[in-house]
Protein backbone atom coordinates (compact mmCIF):
# COMPACT_ATOMS: atom_id res chain seq x y z
CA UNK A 1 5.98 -11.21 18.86
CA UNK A 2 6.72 -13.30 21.96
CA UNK A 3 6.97 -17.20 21.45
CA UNK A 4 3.73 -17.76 24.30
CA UNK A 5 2.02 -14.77 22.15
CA UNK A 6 1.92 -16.73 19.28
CA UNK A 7 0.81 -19.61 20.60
CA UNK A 8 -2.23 -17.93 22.27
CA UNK A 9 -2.96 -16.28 19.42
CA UNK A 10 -2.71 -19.67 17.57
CA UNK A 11 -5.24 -20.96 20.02
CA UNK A 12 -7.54 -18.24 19.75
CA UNK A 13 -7.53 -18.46 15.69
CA UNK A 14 -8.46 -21.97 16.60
CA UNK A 15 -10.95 -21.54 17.96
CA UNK A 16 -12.92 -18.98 16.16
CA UNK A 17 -12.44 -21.44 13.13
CA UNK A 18 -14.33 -24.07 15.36
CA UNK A 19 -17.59 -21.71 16.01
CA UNK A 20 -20.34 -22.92 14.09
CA UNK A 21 -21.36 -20.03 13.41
CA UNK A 22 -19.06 -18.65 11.38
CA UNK A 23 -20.07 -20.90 8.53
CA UNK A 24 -23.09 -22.77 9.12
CA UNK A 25 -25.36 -20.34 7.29
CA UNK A 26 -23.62 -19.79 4.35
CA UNK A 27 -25.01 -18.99 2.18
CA UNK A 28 -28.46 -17.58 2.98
CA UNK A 29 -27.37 -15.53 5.88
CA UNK A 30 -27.04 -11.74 5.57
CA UNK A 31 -24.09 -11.95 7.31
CA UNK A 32 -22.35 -14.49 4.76
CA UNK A 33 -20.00 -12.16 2.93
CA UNK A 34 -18.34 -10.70 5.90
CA UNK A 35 -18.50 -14.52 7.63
CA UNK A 36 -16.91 -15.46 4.79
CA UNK A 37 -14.21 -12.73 4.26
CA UNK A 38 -13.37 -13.19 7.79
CA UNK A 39 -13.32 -17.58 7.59
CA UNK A 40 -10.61 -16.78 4.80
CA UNK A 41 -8.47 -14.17 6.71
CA UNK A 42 -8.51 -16.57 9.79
CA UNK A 43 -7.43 -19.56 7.48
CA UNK A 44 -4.54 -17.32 6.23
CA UNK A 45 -3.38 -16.47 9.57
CA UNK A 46 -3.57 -19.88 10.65
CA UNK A 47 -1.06 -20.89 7.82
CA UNK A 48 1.28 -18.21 9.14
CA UNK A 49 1.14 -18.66 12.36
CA UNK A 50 1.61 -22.54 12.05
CA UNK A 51 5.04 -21.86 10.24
CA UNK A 52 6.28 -19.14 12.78
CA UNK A 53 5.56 -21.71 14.92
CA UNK A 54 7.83 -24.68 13.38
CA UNK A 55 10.49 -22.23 12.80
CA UNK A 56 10.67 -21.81 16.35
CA UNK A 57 10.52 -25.21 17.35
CA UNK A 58 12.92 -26.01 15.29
CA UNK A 59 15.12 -22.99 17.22
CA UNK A 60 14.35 -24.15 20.41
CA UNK A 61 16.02 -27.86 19.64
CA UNK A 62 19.12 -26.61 18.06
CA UNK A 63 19.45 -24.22 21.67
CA UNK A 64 18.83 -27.19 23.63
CA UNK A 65 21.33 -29.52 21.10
CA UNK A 66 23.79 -26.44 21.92
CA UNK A 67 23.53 -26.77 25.81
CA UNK A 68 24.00 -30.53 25.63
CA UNK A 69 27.32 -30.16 23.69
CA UNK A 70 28.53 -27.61 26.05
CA UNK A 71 27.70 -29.98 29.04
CA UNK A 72 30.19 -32.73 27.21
CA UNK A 73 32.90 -29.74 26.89
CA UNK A 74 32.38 -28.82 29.94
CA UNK A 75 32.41 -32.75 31.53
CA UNK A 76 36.06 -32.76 29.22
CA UNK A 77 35.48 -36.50 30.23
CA UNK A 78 36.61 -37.98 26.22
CA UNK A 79 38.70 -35.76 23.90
CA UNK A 80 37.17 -37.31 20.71
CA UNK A 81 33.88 -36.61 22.20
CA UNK A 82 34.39 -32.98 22.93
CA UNK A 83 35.87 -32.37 19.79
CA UNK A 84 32.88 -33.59 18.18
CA UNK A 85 30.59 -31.39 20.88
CA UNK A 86 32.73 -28.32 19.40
CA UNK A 87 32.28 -29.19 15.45
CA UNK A 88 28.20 -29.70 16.03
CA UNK A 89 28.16 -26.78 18.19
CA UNK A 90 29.38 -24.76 15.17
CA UNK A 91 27.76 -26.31 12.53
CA UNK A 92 24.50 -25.64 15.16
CA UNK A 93 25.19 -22.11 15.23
CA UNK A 94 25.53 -21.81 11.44
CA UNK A 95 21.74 -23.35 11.25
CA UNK A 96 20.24 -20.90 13.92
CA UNK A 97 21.59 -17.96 12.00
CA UNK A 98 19.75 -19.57 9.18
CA UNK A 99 16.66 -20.04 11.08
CA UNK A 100 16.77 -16.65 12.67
CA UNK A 101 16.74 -15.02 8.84
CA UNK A 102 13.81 -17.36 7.94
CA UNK A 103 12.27 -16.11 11.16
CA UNK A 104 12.42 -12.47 9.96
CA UNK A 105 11.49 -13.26 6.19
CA UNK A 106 8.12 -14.51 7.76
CA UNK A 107 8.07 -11.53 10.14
CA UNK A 108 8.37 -8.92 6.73
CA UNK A 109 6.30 -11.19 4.78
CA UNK A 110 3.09 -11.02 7.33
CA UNK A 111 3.46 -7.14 7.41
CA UNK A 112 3.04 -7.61 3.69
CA UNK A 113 0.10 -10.13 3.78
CA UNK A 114 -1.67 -7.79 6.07
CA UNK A 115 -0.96 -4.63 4.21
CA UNK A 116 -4.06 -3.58 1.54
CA UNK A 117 -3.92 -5.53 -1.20
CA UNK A 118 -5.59 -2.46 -3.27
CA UNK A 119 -4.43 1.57 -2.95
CA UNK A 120 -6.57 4.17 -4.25
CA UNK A 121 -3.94 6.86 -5.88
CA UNK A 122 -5.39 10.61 -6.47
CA UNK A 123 -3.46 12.95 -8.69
CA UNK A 124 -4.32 16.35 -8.56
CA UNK A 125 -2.50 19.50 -10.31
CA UNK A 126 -1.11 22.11 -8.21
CA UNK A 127 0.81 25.06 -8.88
CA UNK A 128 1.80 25.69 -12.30
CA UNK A 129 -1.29 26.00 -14.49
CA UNK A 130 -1.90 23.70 -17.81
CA UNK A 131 1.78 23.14 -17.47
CA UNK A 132 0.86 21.32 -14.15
CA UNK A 133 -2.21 19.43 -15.30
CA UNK A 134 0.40 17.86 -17.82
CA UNK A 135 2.63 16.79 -15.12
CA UNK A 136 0.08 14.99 -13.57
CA UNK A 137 -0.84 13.15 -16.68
CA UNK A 138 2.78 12.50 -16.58
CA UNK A 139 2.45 11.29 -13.38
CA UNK A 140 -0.09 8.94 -13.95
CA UNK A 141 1.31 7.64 -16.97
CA UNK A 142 4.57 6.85 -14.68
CA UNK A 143 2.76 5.14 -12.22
CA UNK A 144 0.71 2.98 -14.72
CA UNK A 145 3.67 1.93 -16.66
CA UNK A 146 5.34 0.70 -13.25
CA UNK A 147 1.96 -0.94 -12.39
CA UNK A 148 2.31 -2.80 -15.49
CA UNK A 149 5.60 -4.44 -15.21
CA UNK A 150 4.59 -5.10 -11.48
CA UNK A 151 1.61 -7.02 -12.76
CA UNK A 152 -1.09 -5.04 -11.14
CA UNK A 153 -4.23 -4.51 -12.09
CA UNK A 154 -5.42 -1.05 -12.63
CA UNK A 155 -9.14 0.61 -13.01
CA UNK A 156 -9.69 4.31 -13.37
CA UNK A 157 -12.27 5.79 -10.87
CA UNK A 158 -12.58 9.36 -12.01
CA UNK A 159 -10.93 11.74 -13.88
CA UNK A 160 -10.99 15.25 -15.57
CA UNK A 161 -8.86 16.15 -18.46
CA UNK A 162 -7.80 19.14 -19.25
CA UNK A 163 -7.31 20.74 -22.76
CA UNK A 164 -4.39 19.77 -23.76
CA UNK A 165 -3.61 16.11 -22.54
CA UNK A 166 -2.88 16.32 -19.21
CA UNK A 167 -5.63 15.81 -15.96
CA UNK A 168 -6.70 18.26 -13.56
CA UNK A 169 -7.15 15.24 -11.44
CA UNK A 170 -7.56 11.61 -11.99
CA UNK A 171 -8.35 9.05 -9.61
CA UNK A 172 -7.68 5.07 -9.69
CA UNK A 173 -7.03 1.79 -8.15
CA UNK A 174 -4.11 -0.63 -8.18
CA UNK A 175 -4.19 -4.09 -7.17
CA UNK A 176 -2.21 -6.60 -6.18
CA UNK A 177 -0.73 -8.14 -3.15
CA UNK A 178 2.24 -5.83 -2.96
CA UNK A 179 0.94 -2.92 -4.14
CA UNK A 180 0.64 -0.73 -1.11
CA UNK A 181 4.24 -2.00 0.51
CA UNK A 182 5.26 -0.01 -3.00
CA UNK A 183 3.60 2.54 -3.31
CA UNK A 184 2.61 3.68 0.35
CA UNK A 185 5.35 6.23 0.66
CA UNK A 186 4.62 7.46 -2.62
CA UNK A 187 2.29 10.51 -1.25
CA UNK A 188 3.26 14.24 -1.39
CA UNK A 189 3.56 16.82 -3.29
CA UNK A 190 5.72 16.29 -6.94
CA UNK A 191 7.42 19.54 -8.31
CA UNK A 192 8.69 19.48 -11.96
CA UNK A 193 10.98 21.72 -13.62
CA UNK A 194 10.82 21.96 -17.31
CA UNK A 195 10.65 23.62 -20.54
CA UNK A 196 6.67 23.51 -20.88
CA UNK A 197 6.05 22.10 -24.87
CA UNK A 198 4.13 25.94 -24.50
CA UNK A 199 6.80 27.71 -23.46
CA UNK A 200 8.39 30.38 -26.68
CA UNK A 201 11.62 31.64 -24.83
CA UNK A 202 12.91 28.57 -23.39
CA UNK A 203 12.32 29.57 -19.54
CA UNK A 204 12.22 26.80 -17.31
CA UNK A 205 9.15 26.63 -15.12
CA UNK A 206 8.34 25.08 -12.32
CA UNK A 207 4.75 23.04 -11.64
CA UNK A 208 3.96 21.10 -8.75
CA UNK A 209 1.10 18.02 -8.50
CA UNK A 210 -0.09 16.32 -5.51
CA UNK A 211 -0.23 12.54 -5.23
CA UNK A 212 -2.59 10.54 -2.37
CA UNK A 213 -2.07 7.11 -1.67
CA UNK A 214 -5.33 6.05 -0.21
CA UNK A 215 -5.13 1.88 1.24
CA UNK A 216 -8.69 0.53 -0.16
CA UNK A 217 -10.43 -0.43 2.71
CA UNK A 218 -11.82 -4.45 3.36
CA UNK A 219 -15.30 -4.74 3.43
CA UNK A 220 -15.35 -5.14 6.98
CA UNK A 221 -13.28 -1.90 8.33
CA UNK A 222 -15.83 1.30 7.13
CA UNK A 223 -19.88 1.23 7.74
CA UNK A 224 -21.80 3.88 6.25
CA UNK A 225 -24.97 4.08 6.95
CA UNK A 226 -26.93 4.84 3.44
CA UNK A 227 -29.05 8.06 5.76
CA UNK A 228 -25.46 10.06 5.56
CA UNK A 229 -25.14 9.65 2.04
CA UNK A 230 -26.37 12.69 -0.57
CA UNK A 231 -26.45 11.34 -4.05
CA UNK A 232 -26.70 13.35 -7.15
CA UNK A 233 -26.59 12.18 -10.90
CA UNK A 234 -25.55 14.62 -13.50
CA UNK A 235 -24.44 14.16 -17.17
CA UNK A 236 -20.64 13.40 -17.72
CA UNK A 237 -18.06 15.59 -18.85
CA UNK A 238 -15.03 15.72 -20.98
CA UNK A 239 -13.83 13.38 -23.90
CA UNK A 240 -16.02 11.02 -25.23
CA UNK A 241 -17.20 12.39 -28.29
CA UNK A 242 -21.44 11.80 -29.03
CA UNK A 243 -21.91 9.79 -25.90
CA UNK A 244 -21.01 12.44 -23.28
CA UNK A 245 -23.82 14.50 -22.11
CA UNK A 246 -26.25 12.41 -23.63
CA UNK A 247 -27.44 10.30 -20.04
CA UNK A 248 -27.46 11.32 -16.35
CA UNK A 249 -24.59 8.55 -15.82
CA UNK A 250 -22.13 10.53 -13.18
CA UNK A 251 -22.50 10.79 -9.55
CA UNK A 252 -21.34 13.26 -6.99
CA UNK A 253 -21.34 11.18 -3.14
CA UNK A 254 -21.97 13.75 -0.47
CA UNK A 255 -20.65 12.27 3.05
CA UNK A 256 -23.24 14.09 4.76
CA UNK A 257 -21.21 14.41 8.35
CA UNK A 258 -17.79 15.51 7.65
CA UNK A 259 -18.84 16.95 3.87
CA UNK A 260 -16.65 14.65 2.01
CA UNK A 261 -17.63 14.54 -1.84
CA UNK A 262 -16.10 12.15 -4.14
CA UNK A 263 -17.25 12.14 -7.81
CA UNK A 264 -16.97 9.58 -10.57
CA UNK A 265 -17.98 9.54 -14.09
CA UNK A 266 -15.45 7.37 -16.20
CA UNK A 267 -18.07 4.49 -16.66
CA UNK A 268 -20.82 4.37 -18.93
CA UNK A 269 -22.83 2.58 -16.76
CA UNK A 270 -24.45 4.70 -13.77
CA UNK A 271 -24.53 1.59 -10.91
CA UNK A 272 -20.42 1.06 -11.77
CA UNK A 273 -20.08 4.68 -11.35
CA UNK A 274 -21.20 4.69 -7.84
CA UNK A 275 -20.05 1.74 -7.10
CA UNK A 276 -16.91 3.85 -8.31
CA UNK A 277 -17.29 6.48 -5.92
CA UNK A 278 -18.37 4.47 -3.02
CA UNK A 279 -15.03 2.97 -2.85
CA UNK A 280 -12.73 6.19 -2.95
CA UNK A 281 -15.66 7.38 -0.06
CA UNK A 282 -14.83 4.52 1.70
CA UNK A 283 -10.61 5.09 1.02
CA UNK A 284 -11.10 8.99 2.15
CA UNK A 285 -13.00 8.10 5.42
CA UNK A 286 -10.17 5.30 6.39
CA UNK A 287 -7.26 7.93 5.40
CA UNK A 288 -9.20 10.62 7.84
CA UNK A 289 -9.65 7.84 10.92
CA UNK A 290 -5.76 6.60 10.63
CA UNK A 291 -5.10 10.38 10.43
CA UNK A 292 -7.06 11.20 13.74
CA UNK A 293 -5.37 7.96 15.24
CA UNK A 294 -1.57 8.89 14.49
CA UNK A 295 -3.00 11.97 16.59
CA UNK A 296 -2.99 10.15 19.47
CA UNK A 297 0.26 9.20 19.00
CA UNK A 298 4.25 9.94 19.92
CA UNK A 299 6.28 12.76 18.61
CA UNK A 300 8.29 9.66 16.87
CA UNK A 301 5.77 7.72 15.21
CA UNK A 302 4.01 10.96 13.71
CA UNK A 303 7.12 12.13 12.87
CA UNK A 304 7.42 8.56 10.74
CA UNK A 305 3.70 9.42 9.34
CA UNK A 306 4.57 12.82 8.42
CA UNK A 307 6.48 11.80 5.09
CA UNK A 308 3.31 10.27 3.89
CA UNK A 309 1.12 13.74 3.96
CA UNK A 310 0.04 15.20 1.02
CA UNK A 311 1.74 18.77 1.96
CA UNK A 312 5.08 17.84 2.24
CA UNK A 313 7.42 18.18 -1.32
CA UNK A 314 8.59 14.84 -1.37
CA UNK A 315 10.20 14.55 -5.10
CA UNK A 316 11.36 16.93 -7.68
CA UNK A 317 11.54 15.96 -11.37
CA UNK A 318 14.43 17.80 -13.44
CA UNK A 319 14.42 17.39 -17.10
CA UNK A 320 17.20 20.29 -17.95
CA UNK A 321 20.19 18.21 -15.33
CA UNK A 322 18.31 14.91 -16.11
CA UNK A 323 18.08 14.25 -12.24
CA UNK A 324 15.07 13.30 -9.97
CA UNK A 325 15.89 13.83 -6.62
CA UNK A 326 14.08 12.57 -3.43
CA UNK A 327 14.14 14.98 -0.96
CA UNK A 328 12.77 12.71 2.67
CA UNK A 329 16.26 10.41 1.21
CA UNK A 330 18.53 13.36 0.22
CA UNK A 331 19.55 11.40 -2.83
CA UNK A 332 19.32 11.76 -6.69
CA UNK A 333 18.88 9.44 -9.76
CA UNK A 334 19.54 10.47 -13.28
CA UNK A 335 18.15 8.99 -16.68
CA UNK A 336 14.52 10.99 -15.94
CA UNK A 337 12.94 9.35 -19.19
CA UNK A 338 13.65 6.07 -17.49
CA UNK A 339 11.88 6.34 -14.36
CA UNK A 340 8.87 8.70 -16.26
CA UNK A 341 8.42 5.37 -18.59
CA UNK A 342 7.66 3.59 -15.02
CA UNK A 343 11.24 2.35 -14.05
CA UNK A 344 10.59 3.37 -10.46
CA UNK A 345 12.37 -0.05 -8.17
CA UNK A 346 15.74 2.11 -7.45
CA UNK A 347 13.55 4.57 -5.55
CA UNK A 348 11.02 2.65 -4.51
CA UNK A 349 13.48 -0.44 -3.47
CA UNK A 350 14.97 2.91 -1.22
CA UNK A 351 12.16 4.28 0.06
CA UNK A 352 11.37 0.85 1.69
CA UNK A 353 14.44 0.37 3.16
CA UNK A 354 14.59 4.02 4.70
CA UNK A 355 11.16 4.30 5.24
CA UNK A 356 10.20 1.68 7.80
């Protein structure tokens, strides 16, 4: 962004801050939430823009200090003086290298700050039967554990087991600040190749599970209207031992114009479990609107959202050469029980750098 385009956008920020509406009816309006939500982004970009800002400044006097000193060179009027013009003009240079990287941190660290502080991540087993239901346990248990030592919060939205450990799907949230920065280029299809715990003769198999990486909307970027909502209440299903089945406590969300359903049913509580629902609704509908948007776009740029799909094989886990290779990178890491236990930063670390 162009030095005057900050500063008008600085201006504008301003002066939204100044309306008195924005806060003067907090907090009896109907509107204070979303006045509120949006008082606190504005604040935020404020801050950032304010230190862009300085850093440029502060660019803009060492050029100017740089011109000067090439004026006395130029002049060549005192040797001692234009030998001191040549030692500041270096030492100058060696600061507006500095301030140019500072520059760029802040750049990188407001795509962060805007980036969704909260992904919705939806397993799902593919080919490969139980074997593959297993591997997306597997999967989730990797992604937990990374969540962990990242220290992210995580809630589980829905899920269904199957028999023997593993989930036909599960569905949850992480949260943090840098949480989708990680984990946005984690989407695709996952293919293991194993010895299945089932398996008599030894034969390898091969199972595939597909992973989503929804961004959780703000409260402010999805309205739906309650009139295209279909809400049903059933009894739960699965583990749980005396409790399940007991009370109508899970809830299938019908999106009544595309057809969308979303399901939840991990809460005991029938309110959380919509309220459960509601939000991977609310991830689904943003996923299908940046879809429709990237549309719109280049060959280039949907060539850049293409390794995000869900279709594409992005990763294949090997247990029997102890490799996982990723195939959008073309590159392999071995130690496989490392990275299942959640040691995922050499890939992910990758990923970002490759995947701009």
């Amino acid at each position: 962004m162009k030095t005057g385009e900050i500063k008008k956008e600085y201006d504008e920020v301003l002066e939204q801050l100044s309306s008195p509406g924005l806060i003067s009816n907090w907090p009896t309006s109907a509107k204070a939430a979303a006045d509120k939500e949006k008082f606190e982004e504005l604040i935020k970009r404020k801050v950032y823009l304010e230190k862009v800002i300085e850093k440029d400044k502060e660019l803009q006097d060492i050029k100017s200090k740089v011109d000067e000193n090439k004026s006395i060179i130029s002049a060549g009027e005192d040797s001692e003086l234009v030998a001191l013009a040549e030692t500041e003009i270096l030492q100058l240079q060696e600061k507006k290298k500095l301030l140019e990287k500072e520059l760029e941190a802040l750049a990188k660290g407001e795509e962060r700050e805007e980036g969704p502080r909260s992904v919705i991540v939806e397993i799902r087993a593919g080919t490969g039967g139980k074997e593959a239901a297993l591997f997306a346990g597997d999967l989730f248990k990797m992604y937990s554990k990374y969540g962990q030592a990242q220290g992210w919060q995580q809630k589980v939205l829905d899920s269904h087991p199957s028999e023997l450990g593993g989930f036909k799907e599960i569905i949850f949230e992480l949260k943090n600040k840098d949480v989708y920065s990680k984990m946005k280029h984690e989407g695709g299809v996952h293919r293991v190749q194993r010895i299945p715990e089932t398996e008599k003769t030894g034969r390898i198999h091969t199972s595939t599970a597909s992973v989503a990486v929804l961004p959780k909307p703000k409260g402010t970027e999805i309205k739906i209207s309650p009139k295209d909502l279909k809400i049903d209440v059933y009894k739960s299903s699965g583990p749980g031992g005396q409790y399940v089945n007991k009370r109508m406590t899970a809830v299938r969300i019908t999106y009544l114009p595309s057809g969308t359903v979303v399901t939840s049913q991990t809460e005991r509580n029938l309110q959380q479990n919509k309220e459960n629902a509601m939000s991977v609704l609310e991830a689904k509908l943003l996923e299908k609107e940046v879809t429709a948007e990237s549309e719109k776009l280049g060959e280039k740029r949907k060539a850049q959202i293409k390794g995000a799909q869900r279709a594409d094989k992005i990763r294949t886990y090997n247990f029997p050469q102890d490799r996982v290779t990723d195939h959008r990178l073309k590159k392999s890491w071995y130690n496989i029980e490392e990275i299942m236990a959640g040691r995922l930063d050499p890939l992910i670390k990758a990923l970002q750098k490759a995947l701009l």
